[in-house]
Protein backbone atom coordinates (compact mmCIF):
# COMPACT_ATOMS: atom_id res chain seq x y z
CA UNK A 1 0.00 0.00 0.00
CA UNK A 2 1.64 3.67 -1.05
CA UNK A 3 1.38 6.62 0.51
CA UNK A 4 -1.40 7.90 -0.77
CA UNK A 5 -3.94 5.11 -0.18
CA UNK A 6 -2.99 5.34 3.26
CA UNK A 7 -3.68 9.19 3.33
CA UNK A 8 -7.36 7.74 2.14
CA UNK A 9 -7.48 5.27 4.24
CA UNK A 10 -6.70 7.80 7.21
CA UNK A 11 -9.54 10.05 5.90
CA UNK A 12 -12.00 8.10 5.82
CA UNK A 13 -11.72 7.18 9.42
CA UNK A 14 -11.38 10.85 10.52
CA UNK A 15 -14.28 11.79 8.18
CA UNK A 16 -16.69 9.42 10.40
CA UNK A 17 -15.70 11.56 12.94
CA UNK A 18 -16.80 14.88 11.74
CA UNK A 19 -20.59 16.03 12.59
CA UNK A 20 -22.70 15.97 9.28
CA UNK A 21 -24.41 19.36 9.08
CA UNK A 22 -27.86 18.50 7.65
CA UNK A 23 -29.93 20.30 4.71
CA UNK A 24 -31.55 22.77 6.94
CA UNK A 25 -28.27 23.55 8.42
CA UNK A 26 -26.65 24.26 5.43
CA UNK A 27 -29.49 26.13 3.88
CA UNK A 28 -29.80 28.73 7.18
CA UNK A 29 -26.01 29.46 7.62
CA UNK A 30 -26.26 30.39 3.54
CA UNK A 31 -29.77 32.41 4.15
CA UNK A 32 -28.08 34.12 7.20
CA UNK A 33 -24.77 35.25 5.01
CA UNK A 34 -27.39 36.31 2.21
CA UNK A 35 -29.30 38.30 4.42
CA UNK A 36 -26.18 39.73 5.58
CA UNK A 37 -24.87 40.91 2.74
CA UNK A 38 -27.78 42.45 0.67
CA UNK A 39 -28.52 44.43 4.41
CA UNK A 40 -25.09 45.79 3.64
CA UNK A 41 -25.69 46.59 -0.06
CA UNK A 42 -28.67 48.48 1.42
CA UNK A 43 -26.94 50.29 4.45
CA UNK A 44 -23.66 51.30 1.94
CA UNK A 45 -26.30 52.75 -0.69
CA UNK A 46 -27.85 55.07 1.79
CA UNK A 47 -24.47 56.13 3.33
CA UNK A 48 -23.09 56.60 -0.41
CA UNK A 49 -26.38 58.57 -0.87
CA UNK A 50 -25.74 60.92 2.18
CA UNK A 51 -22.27 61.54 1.46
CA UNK A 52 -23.00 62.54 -2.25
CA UNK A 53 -25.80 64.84 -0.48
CA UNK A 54 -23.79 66.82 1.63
CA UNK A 55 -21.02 67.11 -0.86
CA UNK A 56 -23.79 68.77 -2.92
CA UNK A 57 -25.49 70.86 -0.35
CA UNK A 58 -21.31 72.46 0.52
CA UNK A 59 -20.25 72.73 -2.97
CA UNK A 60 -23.41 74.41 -4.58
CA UNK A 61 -23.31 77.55 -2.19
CA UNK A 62 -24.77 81.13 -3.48
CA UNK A 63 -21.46 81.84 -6.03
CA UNK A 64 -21.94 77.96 -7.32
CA UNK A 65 -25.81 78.68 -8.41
CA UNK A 66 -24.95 82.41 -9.40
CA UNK A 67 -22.49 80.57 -12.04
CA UNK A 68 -25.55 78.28 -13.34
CA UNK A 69 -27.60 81.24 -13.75
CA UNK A 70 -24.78 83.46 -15.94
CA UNK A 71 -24.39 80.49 -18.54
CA UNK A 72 -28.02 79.40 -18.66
CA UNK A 73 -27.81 76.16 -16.77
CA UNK A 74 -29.59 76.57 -13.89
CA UNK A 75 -33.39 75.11 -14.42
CA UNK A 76 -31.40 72.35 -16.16
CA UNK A 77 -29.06 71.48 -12.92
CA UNK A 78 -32.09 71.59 -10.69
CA UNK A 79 -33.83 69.06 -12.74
CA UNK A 80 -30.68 66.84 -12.81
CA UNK A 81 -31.25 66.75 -9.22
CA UNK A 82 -34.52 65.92 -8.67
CA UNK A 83 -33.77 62.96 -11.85
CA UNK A 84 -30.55 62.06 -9.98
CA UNK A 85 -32.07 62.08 -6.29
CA UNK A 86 -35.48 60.63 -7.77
CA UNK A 87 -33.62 57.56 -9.20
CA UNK A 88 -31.48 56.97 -6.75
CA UNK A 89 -34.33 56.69 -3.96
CA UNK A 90 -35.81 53.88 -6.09
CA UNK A 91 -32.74 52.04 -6.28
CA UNK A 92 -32.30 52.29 -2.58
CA UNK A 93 -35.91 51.33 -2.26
CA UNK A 94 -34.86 48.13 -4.47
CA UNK A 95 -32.35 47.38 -2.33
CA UNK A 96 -34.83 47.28 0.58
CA UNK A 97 -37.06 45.19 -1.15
CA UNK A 98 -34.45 42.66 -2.29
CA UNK A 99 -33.62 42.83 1.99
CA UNK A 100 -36.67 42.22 2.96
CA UNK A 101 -37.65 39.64 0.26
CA UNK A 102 -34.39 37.41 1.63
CA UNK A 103 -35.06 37.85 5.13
CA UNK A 104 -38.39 35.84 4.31
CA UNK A 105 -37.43 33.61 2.38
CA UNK A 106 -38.27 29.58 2.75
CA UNK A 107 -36.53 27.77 0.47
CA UNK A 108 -33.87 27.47 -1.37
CA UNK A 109 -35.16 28.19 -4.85
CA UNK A 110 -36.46 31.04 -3.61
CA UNK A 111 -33.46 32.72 -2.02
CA UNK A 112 -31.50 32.04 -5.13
CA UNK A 113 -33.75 33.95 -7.26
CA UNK A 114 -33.57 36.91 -4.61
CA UNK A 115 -29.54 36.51 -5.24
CA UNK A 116 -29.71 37.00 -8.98
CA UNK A 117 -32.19 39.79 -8.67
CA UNK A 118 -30.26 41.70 -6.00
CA UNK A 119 -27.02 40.75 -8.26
CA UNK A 120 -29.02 42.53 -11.63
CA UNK A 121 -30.26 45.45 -9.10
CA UNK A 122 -27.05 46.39 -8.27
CA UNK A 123 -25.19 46.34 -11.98
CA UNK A 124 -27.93 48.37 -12.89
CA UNK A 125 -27.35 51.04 -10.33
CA UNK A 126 -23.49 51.17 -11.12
CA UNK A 127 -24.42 51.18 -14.93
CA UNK A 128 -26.88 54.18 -14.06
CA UNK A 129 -24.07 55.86 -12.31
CA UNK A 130 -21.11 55.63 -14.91
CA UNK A 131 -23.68 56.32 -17.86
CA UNK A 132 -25.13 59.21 -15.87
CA UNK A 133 -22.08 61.12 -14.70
CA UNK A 134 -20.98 60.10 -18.27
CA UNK A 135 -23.44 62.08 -20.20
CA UNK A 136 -23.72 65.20 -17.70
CA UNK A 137 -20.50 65.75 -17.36
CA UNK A 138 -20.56 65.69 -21.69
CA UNK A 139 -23.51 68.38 -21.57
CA UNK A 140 -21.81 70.62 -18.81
CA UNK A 141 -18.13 70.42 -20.80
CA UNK A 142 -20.88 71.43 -24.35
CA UNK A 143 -22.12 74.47 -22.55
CA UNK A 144 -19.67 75.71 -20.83
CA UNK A 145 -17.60 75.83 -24.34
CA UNK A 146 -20.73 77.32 -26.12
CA UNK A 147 -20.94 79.80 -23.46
CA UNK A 148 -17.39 81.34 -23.26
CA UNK A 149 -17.36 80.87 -27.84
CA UNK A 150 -20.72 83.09 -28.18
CA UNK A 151 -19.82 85.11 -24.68
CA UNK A 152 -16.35 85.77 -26.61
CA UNK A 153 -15.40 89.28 -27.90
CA UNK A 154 -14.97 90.57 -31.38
CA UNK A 155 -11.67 91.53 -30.18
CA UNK A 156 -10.72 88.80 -28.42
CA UNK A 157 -11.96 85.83 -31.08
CA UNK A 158 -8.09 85.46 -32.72
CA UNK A 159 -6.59 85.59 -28.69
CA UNK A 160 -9.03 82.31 -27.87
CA UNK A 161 -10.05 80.64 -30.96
CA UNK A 162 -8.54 77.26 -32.06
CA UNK A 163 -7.09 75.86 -35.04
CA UNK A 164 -8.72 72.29 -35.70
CA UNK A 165 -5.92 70.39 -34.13
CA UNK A 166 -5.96 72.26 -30.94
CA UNK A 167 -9.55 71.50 -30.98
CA UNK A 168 -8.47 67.66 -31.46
CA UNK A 169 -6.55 67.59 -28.63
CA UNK A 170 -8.75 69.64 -26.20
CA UNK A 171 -11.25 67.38 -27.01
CA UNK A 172 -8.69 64.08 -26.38
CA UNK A 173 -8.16 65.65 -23.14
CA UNK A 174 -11.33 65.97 -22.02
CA UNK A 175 -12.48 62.99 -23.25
CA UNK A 176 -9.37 61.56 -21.53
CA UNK A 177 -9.87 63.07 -17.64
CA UNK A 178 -13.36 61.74 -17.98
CA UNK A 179 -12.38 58.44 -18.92
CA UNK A 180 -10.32 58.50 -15.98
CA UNK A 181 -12.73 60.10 -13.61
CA UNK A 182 -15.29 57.20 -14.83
CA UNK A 183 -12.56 54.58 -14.03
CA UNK A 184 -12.02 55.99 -10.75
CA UNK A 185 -15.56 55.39 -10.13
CA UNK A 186 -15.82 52.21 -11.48
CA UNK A 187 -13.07 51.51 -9.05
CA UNK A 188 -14.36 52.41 -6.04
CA UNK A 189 -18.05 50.80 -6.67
CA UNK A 190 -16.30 47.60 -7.84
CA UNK A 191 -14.31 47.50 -4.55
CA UNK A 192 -17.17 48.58 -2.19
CA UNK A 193 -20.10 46.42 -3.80
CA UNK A 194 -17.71 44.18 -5.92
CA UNK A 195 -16.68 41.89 -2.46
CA UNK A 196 -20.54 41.54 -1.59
CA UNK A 197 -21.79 40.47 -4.80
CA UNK A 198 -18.59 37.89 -4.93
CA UNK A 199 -19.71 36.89 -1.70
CA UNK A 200 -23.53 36.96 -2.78
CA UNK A 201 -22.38 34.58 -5.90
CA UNK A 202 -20.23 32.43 -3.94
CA UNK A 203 -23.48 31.86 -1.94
CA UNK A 204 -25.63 31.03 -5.16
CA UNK A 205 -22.98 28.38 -5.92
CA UNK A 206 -23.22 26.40 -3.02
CA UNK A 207 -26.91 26.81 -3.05
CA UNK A 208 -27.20 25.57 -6.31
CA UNK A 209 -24.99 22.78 -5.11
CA UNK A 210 -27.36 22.04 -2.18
CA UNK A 211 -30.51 21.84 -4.63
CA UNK A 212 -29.67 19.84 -7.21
């Protein structure tokens, strides 16, 4: 007999040994991890929320909105906000829901469904993030560059306007920084809700495991 069939042969007579957690067992440690995690997803969102909130309320002070109203932009940043703080509140509220739909959960089949639709929930949200900061920041960068080209005067048109390349390249840059600023957040959501929906998955595997 080598080695290794004695390595079996020791295994099997240690594995008699170790308690056999049962179904049930199994499927509440898995529920109680699940529940776990999507109450996180649900407690980060609001902090997130918050944070973006008073970062908001601090930045747009009485010079900030004076700004909007010189290059025409005001009605349209007050309705980004109510958009923006409208669709955020029903993700958050999704996230409550999916909470609340695993903490009563009674089966197995069940709670794996509640894992693929908190999974979907979230992508969404970070896809409604990078698209939205995508195309606002895009309509800002137009105005402001409309503003300051029709604001411009006769006088001053030769001093500030560019030849085609310099156009090229101011447009590489800015298309550039926001690439960059997008990554950054992509970053930071795939580190904060990236580990719980590994963890959520990893769950969903060994529930899938456990049901068939």
């Amino acid at each position: 007999m080598d080695g290794l069939d004695l390595l079996k042969k020791d295994w099997k007579k240690r594995e008699g040994n170790i308690p056999q957690l049962s179904y049930d067992q199994i499927y509440k440690m898995l529920w109680k991890r699940s529940s776990s995690i999507v109450k996180w997803i649900f407690v980060i969102s609001i902090l997130e929320f918050l944070f973006w909130a008073l970062i908001n309320i601090f930045m747009a002070d009485h010079e900030y909105w004076a700004e909007m109203e010189r290059i025409h932009l005001k009605e349209f940043t007050v309705i980004i906000y109510v958009i923006n703080y409208a669709i955020t509140f029903f993700f958050i509220f999704c996230f409550y829901k999916n909470y609340r739909k695993i903490s009563s959960t009674d089966n197995a089949t069940k709670l794996m469904k509640n894992i693929l639709r908190t999974r979907k929930t979230v992508k969404y949200y970070i896809g409604y993030v990078l698209i939205s900061t995508a195309l606002i920041s895009l309509i800002y960068t137009y105005f402001f560059m409309n503003y300051h080209a029709t604001t411009t005067a006769v006088d001053d048109i030769e001093k500030y306007s560019f030849t085609p390349l310099q156009w090229l390249m101011f447009s590489g840059i800015m298309i550039g920084g926001l690439a960059v600023f997008l990554g950054i957040i992509w970053l930071f959501y795939r580190v904060v809700y990236g580990i719980l929906l590994r963890r959520l998955n990893k769950n969903y595997k060994e529930l899938k495991k456990l049901e068939f």
